[in-house]
PDB file of N, CA and C in Angstrom:
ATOM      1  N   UNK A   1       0.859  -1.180   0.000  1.00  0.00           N
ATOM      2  CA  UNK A   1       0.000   0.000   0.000  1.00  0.00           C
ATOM      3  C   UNK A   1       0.899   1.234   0.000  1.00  0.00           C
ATOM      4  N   UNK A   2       0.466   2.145  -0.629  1.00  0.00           N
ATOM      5  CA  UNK A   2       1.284   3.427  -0.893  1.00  0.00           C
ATOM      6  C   UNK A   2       0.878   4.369  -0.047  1.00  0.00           C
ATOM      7  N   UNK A   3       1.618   5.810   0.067  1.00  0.00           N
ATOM      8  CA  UNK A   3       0.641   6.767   1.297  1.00  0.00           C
ATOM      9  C   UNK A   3      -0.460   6.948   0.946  1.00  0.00           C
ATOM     10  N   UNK A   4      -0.564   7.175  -0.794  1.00  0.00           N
ATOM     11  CA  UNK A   4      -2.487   7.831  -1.085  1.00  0.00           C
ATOM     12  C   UNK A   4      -3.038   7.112  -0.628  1.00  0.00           C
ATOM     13  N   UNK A   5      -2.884   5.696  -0.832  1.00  0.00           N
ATOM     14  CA  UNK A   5      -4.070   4.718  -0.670  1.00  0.00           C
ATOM     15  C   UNK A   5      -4.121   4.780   0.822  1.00  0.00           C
ATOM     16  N   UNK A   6      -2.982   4.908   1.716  1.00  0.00           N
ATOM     17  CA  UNK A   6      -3.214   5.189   3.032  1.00  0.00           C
ATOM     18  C   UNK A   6      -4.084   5.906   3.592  1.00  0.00           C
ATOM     19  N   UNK A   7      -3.558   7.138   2.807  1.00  0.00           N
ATOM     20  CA  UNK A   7      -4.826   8.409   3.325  1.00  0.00           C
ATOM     21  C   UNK A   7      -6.247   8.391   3.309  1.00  0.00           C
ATOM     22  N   UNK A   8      -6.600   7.573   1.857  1.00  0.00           N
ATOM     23  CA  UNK A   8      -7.360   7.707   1.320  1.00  0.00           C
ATOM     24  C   UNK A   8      -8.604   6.773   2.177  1.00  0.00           C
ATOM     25  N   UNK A   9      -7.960   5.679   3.093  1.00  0.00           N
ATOM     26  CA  UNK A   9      -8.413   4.258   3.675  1.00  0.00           C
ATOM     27  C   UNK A   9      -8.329   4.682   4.678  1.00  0.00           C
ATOM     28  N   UNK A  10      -8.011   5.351   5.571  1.00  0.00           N
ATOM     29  CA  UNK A  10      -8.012   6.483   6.543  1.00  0.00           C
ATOM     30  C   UNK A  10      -9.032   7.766   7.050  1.00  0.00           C
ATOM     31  N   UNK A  11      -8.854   8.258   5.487  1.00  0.00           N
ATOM     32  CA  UNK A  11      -9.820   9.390   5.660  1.00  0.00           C
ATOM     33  C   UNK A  11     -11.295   8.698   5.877  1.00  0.00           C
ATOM     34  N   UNK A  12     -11.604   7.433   4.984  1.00  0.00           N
ATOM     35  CA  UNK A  12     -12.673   6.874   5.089  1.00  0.00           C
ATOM     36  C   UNK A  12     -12.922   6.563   6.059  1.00  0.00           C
ATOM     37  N   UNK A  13     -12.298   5.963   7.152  1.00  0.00           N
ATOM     38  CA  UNK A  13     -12.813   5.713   8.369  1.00  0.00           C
ATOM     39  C   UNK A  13     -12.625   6.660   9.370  1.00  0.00           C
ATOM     40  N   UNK A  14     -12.529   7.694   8.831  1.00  0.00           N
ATOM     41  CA  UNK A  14     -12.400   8.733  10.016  1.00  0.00           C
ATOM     42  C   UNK A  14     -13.594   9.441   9.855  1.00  0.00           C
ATOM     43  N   UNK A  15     -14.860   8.943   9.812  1.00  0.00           N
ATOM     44  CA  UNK A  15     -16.236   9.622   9.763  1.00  0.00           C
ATOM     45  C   UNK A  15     -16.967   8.813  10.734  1.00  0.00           C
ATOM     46  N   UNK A  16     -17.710   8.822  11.793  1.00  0.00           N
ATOM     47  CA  UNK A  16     -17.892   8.062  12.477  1.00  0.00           C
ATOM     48  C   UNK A  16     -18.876   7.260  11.768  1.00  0.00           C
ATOM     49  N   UNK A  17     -20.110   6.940  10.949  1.00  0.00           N
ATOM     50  CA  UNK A  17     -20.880   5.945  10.679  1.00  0.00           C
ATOM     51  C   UNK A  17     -20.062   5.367   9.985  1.00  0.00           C
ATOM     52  N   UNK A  18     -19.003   5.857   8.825  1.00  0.00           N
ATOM     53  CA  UNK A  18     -18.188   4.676   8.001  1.00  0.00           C
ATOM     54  C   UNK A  18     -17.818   3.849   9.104  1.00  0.00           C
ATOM     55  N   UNK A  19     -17.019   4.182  10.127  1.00  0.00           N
ATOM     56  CA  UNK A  19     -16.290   3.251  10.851  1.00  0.00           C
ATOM     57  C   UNK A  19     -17.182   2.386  11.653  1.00  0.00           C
ATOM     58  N   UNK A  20     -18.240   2.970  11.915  1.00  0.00           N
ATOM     59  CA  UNK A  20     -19.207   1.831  12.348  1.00  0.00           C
ATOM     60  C   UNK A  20     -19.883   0.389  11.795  1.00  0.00           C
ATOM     61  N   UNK A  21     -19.575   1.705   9.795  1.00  0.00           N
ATOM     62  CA  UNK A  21     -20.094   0.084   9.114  1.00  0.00           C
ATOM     63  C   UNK A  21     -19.007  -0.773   9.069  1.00  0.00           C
ATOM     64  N   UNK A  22     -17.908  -0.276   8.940  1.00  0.00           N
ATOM     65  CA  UNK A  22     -16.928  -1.074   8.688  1.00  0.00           C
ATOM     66  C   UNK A  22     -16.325  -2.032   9.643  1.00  0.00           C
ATOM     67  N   UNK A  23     -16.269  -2.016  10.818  1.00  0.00           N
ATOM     68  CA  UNK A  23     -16.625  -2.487  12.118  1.00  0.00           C
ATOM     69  C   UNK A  23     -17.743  -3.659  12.173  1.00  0.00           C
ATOM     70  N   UNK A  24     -19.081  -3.594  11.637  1.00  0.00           N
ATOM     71  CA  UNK A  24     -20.388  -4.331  11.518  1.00  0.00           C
ATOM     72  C   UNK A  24     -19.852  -4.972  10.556  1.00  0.00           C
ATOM     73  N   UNK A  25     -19.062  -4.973   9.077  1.00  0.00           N
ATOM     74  CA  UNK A  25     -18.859  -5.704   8.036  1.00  0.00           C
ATOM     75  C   UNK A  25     -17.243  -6.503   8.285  1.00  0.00           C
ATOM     76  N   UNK A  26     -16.616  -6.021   9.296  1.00  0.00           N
ATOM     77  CA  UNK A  26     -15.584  -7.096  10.511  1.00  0.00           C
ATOM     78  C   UNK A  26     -15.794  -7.784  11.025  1.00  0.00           C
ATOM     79  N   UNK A  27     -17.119  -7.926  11.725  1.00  0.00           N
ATOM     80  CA  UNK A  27     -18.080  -8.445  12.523  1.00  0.00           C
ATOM     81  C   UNK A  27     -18.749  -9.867  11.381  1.00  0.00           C
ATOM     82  N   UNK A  28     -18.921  -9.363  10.357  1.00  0.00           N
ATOM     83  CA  UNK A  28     -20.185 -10.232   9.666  1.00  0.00           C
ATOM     84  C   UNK A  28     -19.104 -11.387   8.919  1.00  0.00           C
ATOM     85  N   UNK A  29     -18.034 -10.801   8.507  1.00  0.00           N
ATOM     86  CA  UNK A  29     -17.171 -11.544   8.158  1.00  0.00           C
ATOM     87  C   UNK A  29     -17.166 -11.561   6.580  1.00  0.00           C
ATOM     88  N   UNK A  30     -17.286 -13.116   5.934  1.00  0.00           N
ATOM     89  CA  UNK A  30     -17.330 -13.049   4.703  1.00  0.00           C
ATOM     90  C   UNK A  30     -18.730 -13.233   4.316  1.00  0.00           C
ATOM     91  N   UNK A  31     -19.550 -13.380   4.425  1.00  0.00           N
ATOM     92  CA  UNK A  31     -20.942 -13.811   3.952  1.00  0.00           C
ATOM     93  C   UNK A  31     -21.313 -12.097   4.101  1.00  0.00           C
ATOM     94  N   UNK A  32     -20.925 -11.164   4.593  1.00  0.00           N
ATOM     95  CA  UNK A  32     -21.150  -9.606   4.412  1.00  0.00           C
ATOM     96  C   UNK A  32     -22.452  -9.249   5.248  1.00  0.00           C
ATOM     97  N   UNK A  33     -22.933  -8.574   4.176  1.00  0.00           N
ATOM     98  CA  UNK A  33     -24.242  -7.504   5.245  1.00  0.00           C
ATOM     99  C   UNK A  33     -24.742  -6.933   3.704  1.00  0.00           C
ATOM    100  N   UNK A  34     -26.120  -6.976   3.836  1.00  0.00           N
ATOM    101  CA  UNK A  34     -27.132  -6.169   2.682  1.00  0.00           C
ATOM    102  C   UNK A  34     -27.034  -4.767   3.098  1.00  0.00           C
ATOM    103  N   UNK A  35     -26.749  -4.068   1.952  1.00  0.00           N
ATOM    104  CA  UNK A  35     -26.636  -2.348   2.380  1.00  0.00           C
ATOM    105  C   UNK A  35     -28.108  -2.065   3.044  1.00  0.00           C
ATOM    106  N   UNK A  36     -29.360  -2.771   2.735  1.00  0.00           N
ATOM    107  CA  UNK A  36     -29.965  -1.923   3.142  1.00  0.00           C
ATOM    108  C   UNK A  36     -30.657  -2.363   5.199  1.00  0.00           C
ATOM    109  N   UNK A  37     -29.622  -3.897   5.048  1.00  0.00           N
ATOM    110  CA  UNK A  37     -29.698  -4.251   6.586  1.00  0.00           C
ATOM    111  C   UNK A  37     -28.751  -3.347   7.081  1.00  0.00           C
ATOM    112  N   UNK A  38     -27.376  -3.201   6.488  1.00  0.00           N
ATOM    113  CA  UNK A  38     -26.620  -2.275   7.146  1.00  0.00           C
ATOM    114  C   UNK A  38     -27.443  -1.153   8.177  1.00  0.00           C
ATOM    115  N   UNK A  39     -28.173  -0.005   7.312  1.00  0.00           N
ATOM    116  CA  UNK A  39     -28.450   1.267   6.907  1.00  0.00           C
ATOM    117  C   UNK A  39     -29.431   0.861   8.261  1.00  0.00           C
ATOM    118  N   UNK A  40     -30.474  -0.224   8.434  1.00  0.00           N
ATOM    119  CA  UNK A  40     -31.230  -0.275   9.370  1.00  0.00           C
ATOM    120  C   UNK A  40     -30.828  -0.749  10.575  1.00  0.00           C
ATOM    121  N   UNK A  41     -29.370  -1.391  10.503  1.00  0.00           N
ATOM    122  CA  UNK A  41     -28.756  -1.795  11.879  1.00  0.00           C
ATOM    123  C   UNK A  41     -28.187  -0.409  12.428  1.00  0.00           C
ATOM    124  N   UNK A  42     -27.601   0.675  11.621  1.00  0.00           N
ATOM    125  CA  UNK A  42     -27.019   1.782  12.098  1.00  0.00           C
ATOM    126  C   UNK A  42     -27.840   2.947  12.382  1.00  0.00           C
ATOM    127  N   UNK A  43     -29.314   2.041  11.943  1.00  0.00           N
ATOM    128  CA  UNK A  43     -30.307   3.297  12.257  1.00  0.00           C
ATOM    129  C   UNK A  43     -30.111   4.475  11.052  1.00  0.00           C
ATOM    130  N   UNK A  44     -29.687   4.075   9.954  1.00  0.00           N
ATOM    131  CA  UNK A  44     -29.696   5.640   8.713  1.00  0.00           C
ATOM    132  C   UNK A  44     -30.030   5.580   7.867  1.00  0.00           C
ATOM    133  N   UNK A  45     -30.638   6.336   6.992  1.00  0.00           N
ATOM    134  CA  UNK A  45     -31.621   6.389   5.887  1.00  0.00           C
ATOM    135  C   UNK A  45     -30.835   5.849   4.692  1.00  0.00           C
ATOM    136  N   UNK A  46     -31.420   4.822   4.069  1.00  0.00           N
ATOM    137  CA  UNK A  46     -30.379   4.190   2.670  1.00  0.00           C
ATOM    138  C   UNK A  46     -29.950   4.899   1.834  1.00  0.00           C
ATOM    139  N   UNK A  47     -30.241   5.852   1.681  1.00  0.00           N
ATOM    140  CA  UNK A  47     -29.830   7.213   0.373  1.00  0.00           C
ATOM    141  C   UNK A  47     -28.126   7.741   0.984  1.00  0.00           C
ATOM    142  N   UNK A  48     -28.125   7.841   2.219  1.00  0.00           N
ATOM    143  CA  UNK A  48     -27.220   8.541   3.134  1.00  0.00           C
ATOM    144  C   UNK A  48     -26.414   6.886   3.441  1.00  0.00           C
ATOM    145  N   UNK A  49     -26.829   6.240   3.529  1.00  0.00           N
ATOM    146  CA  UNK A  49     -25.815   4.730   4.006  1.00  0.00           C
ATOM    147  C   UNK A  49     -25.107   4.085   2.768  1.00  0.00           C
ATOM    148  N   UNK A  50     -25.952   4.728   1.187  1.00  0.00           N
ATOM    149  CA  UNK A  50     -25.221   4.539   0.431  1.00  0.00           C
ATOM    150  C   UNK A  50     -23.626   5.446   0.210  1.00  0.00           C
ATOM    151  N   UNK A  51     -23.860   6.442  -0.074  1.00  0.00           N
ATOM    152  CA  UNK A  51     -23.252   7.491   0.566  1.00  0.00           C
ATOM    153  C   UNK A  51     -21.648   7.173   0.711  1.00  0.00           C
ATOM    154  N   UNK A  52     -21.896   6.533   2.290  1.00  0.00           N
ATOM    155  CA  UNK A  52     -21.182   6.361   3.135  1.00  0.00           C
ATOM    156  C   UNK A  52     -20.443   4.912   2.704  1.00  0.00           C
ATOM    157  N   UNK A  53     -21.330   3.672   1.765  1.00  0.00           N
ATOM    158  CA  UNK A  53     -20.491   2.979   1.442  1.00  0.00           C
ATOM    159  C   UNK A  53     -19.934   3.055   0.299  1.00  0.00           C
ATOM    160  N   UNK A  54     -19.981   4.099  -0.526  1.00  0.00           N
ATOM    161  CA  UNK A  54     -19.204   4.222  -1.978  1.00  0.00           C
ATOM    162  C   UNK A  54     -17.844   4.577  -1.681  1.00  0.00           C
ATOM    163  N   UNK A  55     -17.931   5.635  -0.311  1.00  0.00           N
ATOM    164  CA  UNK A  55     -16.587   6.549   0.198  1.00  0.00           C
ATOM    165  C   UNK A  55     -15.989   5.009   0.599  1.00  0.00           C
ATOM    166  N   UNK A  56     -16.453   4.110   0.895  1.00  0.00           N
ATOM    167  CA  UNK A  56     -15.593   3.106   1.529  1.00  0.00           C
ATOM    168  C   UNK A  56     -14.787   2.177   0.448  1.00  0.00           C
ATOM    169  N   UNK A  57     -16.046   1.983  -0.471  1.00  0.00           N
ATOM    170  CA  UNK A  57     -15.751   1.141  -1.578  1.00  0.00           C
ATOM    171  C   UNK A  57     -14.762   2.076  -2.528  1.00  0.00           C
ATOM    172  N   UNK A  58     -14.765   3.179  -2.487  1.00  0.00           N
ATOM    173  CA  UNK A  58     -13.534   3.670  -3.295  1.00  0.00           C
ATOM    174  C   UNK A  58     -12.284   3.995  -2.800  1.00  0.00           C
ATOM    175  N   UNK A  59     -12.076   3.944  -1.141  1.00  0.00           N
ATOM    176  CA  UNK A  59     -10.959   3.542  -0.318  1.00  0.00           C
ATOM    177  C   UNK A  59     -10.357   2.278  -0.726  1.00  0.00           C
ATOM    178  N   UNK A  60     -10.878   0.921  -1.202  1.00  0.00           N
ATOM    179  CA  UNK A  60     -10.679  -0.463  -1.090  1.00  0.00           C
ATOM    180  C   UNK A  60     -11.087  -1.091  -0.060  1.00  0.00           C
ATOM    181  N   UNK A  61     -11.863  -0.557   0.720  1.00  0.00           N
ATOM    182  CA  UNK A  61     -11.800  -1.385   2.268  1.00  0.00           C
ATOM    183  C   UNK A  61     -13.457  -2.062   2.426  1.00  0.00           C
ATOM    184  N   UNK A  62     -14.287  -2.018   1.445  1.00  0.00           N
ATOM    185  CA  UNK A  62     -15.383  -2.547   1.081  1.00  0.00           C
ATOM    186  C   UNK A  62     -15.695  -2.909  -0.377  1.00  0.00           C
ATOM    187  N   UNK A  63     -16.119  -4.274  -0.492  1.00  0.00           N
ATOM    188  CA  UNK A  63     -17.024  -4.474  -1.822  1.00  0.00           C
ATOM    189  C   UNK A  63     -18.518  -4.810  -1.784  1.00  0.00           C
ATOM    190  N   UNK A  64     -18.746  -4.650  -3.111  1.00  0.00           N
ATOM    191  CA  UNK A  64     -20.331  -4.835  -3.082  1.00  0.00           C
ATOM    192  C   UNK A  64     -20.403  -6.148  -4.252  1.00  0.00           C
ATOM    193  N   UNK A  65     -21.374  -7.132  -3.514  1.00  0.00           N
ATOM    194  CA  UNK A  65     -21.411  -8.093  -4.041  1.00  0.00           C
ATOM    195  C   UNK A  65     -22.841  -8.592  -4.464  1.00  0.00           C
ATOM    196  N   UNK A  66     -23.428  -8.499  -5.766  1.00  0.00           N
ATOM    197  CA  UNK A  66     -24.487  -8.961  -6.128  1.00  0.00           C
ATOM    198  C   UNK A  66     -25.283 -10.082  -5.495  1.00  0.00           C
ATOM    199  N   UNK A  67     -26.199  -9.783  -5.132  1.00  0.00           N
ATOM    200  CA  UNK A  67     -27.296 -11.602  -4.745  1.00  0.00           C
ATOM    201  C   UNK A  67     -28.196 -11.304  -5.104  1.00  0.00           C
ATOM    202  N   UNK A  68     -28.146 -11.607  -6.272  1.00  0.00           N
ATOM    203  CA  UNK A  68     -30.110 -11.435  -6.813  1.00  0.00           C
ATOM    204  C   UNK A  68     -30.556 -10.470  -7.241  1.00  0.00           C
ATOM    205  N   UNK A  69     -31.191  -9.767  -6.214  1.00  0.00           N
ATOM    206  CA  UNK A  69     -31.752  -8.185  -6.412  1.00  0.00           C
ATOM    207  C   UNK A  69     -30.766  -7.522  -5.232  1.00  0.00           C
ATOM    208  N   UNK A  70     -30.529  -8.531  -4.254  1.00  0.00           N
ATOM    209  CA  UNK A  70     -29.644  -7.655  -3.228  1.00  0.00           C
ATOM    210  C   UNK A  70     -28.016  -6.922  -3.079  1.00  0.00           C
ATOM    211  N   UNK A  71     -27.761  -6.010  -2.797  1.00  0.00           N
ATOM    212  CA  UNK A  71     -26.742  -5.693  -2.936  1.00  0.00           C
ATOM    213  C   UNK A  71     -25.945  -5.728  -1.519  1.00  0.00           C
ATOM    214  N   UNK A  72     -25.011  -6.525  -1.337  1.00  0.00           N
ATOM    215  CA  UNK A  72     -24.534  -7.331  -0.523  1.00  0.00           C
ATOM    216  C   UNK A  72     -22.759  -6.592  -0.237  1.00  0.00           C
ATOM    217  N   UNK A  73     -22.467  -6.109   1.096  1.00  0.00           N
ATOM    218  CA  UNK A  73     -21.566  -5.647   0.976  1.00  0.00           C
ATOM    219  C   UNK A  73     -20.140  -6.478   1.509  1.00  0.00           C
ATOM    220  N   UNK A  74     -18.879  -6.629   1.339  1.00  0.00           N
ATOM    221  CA  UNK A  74     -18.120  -7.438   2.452  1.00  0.00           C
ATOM    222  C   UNK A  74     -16.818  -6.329   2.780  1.00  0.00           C
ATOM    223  N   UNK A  75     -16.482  -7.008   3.362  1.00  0.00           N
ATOM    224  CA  UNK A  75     -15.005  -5.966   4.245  1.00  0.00           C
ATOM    225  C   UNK A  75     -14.193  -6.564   3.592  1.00  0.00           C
ATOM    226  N   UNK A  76     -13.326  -5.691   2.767  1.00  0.00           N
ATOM    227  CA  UNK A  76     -11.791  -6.673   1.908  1.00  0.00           C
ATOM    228  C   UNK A  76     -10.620  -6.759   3.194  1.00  0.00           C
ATOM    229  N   UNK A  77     -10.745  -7.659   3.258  1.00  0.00           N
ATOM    230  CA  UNK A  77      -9.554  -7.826   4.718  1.00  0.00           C
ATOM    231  C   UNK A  77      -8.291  -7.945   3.973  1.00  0.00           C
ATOM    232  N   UNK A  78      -7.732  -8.191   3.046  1.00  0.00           N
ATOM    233  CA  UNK A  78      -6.854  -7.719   2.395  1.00  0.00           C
ATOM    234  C   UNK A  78      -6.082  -6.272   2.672  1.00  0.00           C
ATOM    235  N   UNK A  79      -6.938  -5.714   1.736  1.00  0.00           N
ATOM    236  CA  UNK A  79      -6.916  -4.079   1.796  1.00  0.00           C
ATOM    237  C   UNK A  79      -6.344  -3.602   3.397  1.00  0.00           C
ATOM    238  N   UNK A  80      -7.249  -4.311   4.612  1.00  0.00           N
ATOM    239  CA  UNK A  80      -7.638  -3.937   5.506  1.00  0.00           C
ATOM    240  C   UNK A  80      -6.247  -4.212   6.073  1.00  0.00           C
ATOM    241  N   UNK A  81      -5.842  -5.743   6.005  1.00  0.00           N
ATOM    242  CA  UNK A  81      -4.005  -6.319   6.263  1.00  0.00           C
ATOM    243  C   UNK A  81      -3.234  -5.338   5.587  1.00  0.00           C
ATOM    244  N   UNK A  82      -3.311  -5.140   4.461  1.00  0.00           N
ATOM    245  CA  UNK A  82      -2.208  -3.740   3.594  1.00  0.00           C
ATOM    246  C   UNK A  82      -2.229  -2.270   4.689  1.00  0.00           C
ATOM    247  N   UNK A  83      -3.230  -1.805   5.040  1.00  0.00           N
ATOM    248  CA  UNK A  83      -3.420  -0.823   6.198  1.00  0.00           C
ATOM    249  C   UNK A  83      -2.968  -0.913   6.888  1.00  0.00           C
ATOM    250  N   UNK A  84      -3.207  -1.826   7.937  1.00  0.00           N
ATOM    251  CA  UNK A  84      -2.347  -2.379   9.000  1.00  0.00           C
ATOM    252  C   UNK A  84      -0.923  -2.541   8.799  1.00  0.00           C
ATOM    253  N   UNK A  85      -0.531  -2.998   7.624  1.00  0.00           N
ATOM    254  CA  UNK A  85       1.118  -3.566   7.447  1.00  0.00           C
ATOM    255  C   UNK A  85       2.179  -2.255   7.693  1.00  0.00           C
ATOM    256  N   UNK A  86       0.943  -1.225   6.393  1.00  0.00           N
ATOM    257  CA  UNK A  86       1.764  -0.131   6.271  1.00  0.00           C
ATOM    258  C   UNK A  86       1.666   1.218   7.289  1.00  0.00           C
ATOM    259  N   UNK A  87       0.892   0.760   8.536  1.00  0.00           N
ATOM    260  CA  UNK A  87       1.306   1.789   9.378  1.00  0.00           C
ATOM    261  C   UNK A  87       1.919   1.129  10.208  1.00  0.00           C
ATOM    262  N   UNK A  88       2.285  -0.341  10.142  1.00  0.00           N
ATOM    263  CA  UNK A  88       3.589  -0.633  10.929  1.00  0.00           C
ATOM    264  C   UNK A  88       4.713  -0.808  10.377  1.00  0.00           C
ATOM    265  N   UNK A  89       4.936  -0.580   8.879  1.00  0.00           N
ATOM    266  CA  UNK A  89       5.842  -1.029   8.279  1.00  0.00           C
ATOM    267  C   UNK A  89       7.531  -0.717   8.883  1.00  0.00           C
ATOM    268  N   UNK A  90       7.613   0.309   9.690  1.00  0.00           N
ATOM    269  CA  UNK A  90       8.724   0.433  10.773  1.00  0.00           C
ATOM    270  C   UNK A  90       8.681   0.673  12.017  1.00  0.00           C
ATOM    271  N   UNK A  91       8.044   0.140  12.190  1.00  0.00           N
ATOM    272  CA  UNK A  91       7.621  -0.411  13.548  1.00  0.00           C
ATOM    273  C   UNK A  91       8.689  -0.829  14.528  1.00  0.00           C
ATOM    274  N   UNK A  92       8.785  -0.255  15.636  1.00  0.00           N
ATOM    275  CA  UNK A  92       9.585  -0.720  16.804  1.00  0.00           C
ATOM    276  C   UNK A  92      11.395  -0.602  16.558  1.00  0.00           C
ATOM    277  N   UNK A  93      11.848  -0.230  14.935  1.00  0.00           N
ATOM    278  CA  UNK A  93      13.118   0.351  14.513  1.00  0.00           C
ATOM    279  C   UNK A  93      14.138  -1.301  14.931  1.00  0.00           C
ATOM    280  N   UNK A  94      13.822  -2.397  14.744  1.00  0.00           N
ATOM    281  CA  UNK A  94      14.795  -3.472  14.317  1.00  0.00           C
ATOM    282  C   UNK A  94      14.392  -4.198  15.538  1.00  0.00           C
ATOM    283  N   UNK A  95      13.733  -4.049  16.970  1.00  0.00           N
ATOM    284  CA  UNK A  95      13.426  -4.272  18.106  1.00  0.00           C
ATOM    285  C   UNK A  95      11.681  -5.284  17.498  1.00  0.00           C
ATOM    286  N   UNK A  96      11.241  -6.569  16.856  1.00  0.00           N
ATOM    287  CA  UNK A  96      10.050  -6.514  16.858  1.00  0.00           C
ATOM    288  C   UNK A  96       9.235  -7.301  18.253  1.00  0.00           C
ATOM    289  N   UNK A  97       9.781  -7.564  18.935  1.00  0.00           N
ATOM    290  CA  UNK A  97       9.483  -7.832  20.691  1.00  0.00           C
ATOM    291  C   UNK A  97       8.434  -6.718  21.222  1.00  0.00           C
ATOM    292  N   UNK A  98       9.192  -6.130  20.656  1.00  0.00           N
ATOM    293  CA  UNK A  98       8.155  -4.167  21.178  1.00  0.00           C
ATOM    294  C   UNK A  98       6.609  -4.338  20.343  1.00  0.00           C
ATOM    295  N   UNK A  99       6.330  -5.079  19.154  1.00  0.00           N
ATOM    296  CA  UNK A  99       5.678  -4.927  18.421  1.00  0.00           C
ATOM    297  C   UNK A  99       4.337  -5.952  18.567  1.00  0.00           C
ATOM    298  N   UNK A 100       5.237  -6.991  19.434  1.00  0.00           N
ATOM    299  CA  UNK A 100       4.293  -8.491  19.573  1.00  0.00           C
ATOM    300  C   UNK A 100       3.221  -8.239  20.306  1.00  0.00           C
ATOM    301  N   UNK A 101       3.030  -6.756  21.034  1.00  0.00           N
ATOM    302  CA  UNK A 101       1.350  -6.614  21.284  1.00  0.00           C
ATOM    303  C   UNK A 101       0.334  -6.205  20.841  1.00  0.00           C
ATOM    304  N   UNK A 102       0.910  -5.340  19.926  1.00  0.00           N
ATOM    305  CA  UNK A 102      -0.343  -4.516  18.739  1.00  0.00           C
ATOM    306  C   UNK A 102      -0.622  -6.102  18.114  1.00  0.00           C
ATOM    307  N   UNK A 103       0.475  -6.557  17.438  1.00  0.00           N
ATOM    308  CA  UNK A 103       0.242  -7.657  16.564  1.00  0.00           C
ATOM    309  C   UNK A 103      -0.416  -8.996  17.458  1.00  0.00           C
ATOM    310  N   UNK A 104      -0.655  -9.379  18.376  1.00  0.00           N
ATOM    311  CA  UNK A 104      -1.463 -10.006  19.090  1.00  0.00           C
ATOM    312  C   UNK A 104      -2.709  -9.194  18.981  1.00  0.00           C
ATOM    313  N   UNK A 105      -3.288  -8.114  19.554  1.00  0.00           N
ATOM    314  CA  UNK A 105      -3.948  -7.322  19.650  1.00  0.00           C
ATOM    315  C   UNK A 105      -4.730  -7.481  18.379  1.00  0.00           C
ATOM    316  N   UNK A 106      -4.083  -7.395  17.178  1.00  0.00           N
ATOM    317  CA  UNK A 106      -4.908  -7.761  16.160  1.00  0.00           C
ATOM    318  C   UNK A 106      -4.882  -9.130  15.438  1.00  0.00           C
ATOM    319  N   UNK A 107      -4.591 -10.146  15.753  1.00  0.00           N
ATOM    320  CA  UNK A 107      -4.687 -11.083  14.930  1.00  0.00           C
ATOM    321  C   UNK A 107      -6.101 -11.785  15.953  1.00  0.00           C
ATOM    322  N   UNK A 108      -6.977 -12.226  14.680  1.00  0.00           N
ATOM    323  CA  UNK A 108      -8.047 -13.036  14.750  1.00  0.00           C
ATOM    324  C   UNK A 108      -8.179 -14.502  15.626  1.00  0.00           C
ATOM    325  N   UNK A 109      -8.604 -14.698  16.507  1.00  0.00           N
ATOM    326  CA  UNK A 109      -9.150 -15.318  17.452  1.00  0.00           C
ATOM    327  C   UNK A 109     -10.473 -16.265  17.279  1.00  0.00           C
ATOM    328  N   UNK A 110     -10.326 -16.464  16.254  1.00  0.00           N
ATOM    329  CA  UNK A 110     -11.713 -16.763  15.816  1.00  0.00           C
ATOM    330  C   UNK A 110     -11.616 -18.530  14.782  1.00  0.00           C
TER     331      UNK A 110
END
């Protein structure tokens, strides 16, 4: 991941409902979330929850996945690992002992 894409995956979650969906679509895993269950789990009007997932989906940190008539969203955990990598990418300066708690902290338990 490069800085734009940093910023850019950043800025997106620095709005508080993005980060909420994005959080709920962490949560849901791979089978995702229907934008318009999203919009009614966060309590916000679908016009405005769309909105909020295009800014995400053009970060990389969400896709939208066809089912039918439904439009089905998932969290690219990819993208999401590239984020993560590259704001640790120098991390702890040659010491990674210092580092083994963020990186516990985030690895999946599941």
């Amino acid at each position: 991941m490069d800085k734009t894409a940093a910023l850019l995956a950043l800025a997106a979650l620095g709005q508080d409902t993005r980060l909420e969906v994005f959080r709920l679509l962490v949560r849901a895993g791979a089978e995702g979330v229907p934008a318009g269950e999203i919009a009614s789990q966060l309590g916000t009007v679908q016009n405005t929850m769309s909105a909020h997932l295009k800014v995400l989906d053009r970060a990389g940190l969400v896709r939208a996945e066809r089912d039918g008539r439904v439009i089905r969203y998932v969290v690219d955990m990819n993208a999401f690992r590239d984020l993560l990598a590259y704001l640790m990418e120098d991390c702890c300066r040659g010491a990674p002992e210092l580092c083994q708690p963020v990186i516990q902290a985030v690895t999946c338990k599941c």
